[in-house]
Protein backbone atom coordinates (compact mmCIF):
# COMPACT_ATOMS: atom_id res chain seq x y z
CA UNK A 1 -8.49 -11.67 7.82
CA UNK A 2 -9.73 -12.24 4.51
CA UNK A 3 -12.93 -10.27 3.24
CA UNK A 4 -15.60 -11.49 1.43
CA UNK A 5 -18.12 -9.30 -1.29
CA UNK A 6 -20.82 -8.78 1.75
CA UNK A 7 -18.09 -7.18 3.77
CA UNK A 8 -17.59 -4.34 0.85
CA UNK A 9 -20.66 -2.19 1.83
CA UNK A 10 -21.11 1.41 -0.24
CA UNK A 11 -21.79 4.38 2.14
CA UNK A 12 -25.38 5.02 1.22
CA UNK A 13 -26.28 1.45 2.45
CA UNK A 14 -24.02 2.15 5.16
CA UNK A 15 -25.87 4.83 5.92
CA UNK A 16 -29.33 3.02 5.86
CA UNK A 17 -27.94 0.20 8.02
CA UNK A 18 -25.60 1.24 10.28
CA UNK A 19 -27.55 -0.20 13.57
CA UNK A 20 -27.85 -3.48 11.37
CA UNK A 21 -24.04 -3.33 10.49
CA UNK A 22 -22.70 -2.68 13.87
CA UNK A 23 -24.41 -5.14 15.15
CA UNK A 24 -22.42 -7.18 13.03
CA UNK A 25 -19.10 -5.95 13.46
CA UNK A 26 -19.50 -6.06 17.17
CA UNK A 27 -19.84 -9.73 16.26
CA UNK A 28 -16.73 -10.31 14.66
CA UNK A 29 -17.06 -8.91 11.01
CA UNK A 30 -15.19 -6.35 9.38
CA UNK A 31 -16.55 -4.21 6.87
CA UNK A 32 -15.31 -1.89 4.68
CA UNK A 33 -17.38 1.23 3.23
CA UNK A 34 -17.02 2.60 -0.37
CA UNK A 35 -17.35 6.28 -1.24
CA UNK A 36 -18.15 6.49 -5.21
CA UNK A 37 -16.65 2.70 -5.86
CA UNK A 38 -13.51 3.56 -3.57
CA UNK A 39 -12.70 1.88 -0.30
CA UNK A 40 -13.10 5.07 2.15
CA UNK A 41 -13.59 3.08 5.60
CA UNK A 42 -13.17 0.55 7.73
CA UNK A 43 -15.72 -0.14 10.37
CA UNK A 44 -14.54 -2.76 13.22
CA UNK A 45 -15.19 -3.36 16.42
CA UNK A 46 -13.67 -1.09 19.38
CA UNK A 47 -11.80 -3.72 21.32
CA UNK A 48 -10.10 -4.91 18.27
CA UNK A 49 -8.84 -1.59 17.08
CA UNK A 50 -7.70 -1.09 20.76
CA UNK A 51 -5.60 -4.26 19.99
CA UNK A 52 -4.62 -2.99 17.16
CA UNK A 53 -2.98 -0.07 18.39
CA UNK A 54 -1.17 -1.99 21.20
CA UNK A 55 0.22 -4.11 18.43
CA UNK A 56 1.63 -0.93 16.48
CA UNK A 57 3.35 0.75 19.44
CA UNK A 58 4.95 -2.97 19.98
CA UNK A 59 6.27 -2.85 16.59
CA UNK A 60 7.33 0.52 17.34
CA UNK A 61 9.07 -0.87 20.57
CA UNK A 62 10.90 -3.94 18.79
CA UNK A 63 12.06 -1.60 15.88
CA UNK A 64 13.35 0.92 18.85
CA UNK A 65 15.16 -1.69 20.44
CA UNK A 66 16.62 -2.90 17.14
CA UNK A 67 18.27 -0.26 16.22
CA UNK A 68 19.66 0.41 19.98
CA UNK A 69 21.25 -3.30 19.11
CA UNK A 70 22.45 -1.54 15.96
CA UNK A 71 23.79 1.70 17.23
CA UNK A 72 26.30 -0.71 19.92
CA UNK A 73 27.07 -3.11 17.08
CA UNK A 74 28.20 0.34 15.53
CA UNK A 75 30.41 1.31 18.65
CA UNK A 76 31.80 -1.91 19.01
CA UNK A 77 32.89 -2.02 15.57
CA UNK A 78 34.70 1.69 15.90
CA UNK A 79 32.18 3.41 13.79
CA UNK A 80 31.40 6.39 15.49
CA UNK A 81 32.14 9.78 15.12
CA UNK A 82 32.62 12.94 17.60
CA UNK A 83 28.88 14.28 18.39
CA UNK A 84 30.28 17.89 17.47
CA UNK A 85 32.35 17.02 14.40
CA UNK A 86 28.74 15.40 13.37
CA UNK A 87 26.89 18.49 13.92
CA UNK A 88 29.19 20.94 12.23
CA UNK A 89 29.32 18.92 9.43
CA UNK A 90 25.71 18.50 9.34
CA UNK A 91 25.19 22.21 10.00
CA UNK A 92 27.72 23.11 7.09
CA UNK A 93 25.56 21.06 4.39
CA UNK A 94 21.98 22.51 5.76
CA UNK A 95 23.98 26.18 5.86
CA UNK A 96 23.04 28.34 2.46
CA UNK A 97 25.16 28.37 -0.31
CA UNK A 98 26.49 31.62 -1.05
């Protein structure tokens, strides 16, 4: 969604028109407060940040399942190692040097 120069609010008119402003996002707009010329919020409605959130934990899902795909490419191909081997060796390069 693109934003336009009346979507770019700074926080003391924010502040002043906050009934006036939700009524707006709860309309569809976006709007993004500035703190001292700096973007420093977003304010959008609740449904769509609830969608939001179900679209990050589906990317989370698909990038999950990706590399599950990977990791059995990886054992089909022979490129695996011995889960203790792994750890040892891991264990020796975390280990102190003396």
């Amino acid at each position: 969604m693109a934003f336009s120069v009346n979507d770019v609010i700074p926080l003391s008119q924010a502040r002043a028109n906050l009934s006036e402003l939700a009524e707006q996002v709860k309309a569809g707009a976006e709007k993004i407060v500035t703190k001292n010329g700096e973007s420093y919020i977003a304010l959008i409605d609740a449904k769509r940040l609830d969608y939001y959130h179900q679209l990050e934990r589906a990317r989370i899902h698909l990038l999950t399942l990706d590399e599950a795909v990977q990791g059995l490419a990886d054992i089909e191909a022979g490129q695996v190692k011995d889960a203790k081997s792994a750890l040892n060796a891991l264990k020796k390069r975390r280990a102190p040097k003396t």
